[in-house]
C-alpha atoms as a PDB file:
ATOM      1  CA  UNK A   1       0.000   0.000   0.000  1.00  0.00           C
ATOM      2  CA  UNK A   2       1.293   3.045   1.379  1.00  0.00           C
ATOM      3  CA  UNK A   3       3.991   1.835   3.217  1.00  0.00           C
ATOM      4  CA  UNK A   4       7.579   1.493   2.866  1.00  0.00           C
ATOM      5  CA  UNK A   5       9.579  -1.085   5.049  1.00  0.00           C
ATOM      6  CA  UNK A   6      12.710  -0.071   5.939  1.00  0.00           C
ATOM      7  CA  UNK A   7      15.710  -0.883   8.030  1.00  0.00           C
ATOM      8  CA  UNK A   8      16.349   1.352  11.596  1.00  0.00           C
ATOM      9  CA  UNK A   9      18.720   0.791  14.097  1.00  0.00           C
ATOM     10  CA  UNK A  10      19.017  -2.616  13.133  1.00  0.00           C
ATOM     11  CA  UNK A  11      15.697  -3.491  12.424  1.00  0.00           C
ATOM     12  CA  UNK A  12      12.701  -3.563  10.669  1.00  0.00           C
ATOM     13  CA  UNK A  13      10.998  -0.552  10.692  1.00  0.00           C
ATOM     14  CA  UNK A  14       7.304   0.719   8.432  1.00  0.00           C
ATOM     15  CA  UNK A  15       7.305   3.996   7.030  1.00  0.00           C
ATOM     16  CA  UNK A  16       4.111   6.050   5.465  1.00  0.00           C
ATOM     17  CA  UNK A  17       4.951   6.780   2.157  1.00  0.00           C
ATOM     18  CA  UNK A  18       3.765  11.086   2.396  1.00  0.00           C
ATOM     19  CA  UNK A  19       6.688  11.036   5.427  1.00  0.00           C
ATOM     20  CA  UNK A  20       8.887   9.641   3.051  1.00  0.00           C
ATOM     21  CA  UNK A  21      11.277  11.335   0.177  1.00  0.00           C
ATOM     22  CA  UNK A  22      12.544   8.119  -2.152  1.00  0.00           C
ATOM     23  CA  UNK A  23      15.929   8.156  -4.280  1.00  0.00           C
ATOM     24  CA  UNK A  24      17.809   5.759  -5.885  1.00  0.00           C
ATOM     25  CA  UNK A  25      21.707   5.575  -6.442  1.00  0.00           C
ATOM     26  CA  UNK A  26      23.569   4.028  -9.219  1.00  0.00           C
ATOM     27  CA  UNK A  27      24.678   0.469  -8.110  1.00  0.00           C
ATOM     28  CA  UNK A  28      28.383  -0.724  -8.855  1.00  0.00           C
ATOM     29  CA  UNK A  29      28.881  -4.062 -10.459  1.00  0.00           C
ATOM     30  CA  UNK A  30      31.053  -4.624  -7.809  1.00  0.00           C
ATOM     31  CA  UNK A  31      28.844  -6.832  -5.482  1.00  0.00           C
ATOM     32  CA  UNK A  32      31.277  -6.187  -2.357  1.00  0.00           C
ATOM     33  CA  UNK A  33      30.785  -2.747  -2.765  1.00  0.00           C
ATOM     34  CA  UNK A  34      27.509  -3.339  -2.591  1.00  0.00           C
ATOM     35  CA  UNK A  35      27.543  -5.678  -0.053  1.00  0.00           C
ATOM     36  CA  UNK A  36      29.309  -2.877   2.222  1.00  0.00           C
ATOM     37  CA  UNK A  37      26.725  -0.191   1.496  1.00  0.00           C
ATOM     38  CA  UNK A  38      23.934  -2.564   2.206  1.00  0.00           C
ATOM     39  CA  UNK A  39      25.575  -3.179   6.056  1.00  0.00           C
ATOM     40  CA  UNK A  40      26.131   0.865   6.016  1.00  0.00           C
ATOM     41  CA  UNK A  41      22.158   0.867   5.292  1.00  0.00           C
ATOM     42  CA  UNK A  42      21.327  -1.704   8.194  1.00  0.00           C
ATOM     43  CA  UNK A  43      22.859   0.613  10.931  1.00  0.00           C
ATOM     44  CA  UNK A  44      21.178   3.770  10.020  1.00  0.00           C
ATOM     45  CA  UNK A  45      19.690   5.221  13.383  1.00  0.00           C
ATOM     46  CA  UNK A  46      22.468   3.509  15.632  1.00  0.00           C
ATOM     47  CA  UNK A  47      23.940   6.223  17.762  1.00  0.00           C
ATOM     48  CA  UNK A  48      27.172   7.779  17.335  1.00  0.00           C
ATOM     49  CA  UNK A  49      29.312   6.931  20.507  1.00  0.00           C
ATOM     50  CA  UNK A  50      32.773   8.857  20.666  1.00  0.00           C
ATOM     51  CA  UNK A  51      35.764   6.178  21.154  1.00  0.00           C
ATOM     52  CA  UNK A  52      32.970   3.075  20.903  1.00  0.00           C
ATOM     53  CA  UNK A  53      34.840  -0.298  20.736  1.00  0.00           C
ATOM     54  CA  UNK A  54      35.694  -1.859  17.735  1.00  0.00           C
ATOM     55  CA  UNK A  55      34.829  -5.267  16.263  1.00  0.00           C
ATOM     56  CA  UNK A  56      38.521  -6.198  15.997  1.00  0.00           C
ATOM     57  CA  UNK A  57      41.838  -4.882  16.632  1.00  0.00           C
ATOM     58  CA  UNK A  58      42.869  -4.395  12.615  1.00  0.00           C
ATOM     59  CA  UNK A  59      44.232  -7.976  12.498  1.00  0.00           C
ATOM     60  CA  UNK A  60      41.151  -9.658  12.949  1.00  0.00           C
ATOM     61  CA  UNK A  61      41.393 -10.439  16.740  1.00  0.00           C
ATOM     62  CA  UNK A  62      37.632  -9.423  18.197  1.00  0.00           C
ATOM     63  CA  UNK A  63      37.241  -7.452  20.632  1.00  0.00           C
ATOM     64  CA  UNK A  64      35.459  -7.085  24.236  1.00  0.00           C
ATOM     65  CA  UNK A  65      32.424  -5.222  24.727  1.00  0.00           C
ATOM     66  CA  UNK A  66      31.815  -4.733  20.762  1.00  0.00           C
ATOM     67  CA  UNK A  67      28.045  -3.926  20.193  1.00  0.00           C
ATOM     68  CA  UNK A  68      26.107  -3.067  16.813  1.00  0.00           C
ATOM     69  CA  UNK A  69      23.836  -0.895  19.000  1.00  0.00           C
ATOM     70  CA  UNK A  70      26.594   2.037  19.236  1.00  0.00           C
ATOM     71  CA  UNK A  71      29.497   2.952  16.431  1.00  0.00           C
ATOM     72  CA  UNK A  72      31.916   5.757  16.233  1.00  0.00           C
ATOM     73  CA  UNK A  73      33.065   6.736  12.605  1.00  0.00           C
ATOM     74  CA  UNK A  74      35.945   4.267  12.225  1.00  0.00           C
ATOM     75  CA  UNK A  75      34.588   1.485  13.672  1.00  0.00           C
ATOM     76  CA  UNK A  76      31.174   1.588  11.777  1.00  0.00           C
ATOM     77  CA  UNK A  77      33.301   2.078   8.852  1.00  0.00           C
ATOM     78  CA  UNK A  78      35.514  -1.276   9.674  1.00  0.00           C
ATOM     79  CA  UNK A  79      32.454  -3.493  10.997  1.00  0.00           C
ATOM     80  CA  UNK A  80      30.658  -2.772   7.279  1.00  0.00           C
ATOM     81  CA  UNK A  81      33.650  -3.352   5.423  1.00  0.00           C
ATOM     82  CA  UNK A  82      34.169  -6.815   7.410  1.00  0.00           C
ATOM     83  CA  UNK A  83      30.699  -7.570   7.333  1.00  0.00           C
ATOM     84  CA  UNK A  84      30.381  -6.957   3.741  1.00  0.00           C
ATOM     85  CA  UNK A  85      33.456  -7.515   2.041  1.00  0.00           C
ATOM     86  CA  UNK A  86      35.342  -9.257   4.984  1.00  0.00           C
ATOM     87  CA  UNK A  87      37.527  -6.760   4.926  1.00  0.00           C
ATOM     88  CA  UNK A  88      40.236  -6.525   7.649  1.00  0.00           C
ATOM     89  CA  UNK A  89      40.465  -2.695   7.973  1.00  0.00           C
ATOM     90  CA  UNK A  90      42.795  -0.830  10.505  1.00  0.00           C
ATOM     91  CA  UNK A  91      40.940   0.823  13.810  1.00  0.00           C
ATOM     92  CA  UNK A  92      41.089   4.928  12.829  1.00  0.00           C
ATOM     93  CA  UNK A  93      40.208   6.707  10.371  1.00  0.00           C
ATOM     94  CA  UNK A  94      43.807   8.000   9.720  1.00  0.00           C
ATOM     95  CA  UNK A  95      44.746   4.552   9.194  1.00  0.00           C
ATOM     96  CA  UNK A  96      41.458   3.532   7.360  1.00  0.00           C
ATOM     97  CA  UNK A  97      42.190   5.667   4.411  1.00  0.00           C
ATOM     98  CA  UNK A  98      45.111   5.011   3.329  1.00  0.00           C
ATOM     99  CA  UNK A  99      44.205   0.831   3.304  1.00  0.00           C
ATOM    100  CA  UNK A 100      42.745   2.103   0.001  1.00  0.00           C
ATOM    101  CA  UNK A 101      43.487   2.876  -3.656  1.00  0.00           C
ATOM    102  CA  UNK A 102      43.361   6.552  -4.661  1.00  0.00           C
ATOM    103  CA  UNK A 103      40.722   7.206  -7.589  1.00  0.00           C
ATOM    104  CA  UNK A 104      40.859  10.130  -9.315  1.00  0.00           C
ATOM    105  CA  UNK A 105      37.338  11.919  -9.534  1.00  0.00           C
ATOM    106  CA  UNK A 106      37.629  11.390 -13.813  1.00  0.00           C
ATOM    107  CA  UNK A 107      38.488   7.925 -13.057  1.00  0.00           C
ATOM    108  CA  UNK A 108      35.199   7.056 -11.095  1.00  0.00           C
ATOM    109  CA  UNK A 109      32.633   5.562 -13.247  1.00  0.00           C
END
């Protein structure tokens, strides 16, 4: 009907449709990248929690205390790339961005 379901804070949530604005984005044919977005998506709502723990320590060890009910930037960053993509990233952000490859903005498809 008039309903969208959607995912908040990790679950499902309804949403009336005149509440709602809709977009779409262009999917990659990468299906990890995808994959990664889709666990970004999932955690919408969680709170932001300065210095919350990680999932691992950046080698794969877990961690004490981790929760999916509170992130800070890195670690939501390295719990959707490892839930995704299982992708070992490092624990801050400094470190986080230079485990990638630099694409030039012309370069982006």
């Amino acid at each position: 009907g008039n309903w969208y379901k959607v995912n908040y804070q990790n679950k499902t949530a309804y949403l009336y449709s005149e509440y709602a604005a809709v977009f779409t984005l262009e999917k990659s044919n990468d299906e990890k990248v995808e994959k990664v977005i889709e666990e970004g998506y999932k955690l919408l709502g969680v709170p932001y929690v300065y210095g919350a723990i990680r999932l691992h320590d950046g080698k794969g060890n877990f961690l004490k205390g981790f929760s999916v009910n509170k992130f800070d930037c890195s670690s939501l960053v390295q719990y959707a790339f490892y839930k995704g993509a299982g992708v070992l990233l490092d624990v801050t952000t400094r470190t986080q961005v230079v485990q990638g490859k630099f694409v030039k903005k012309s370069e982006k498809r």
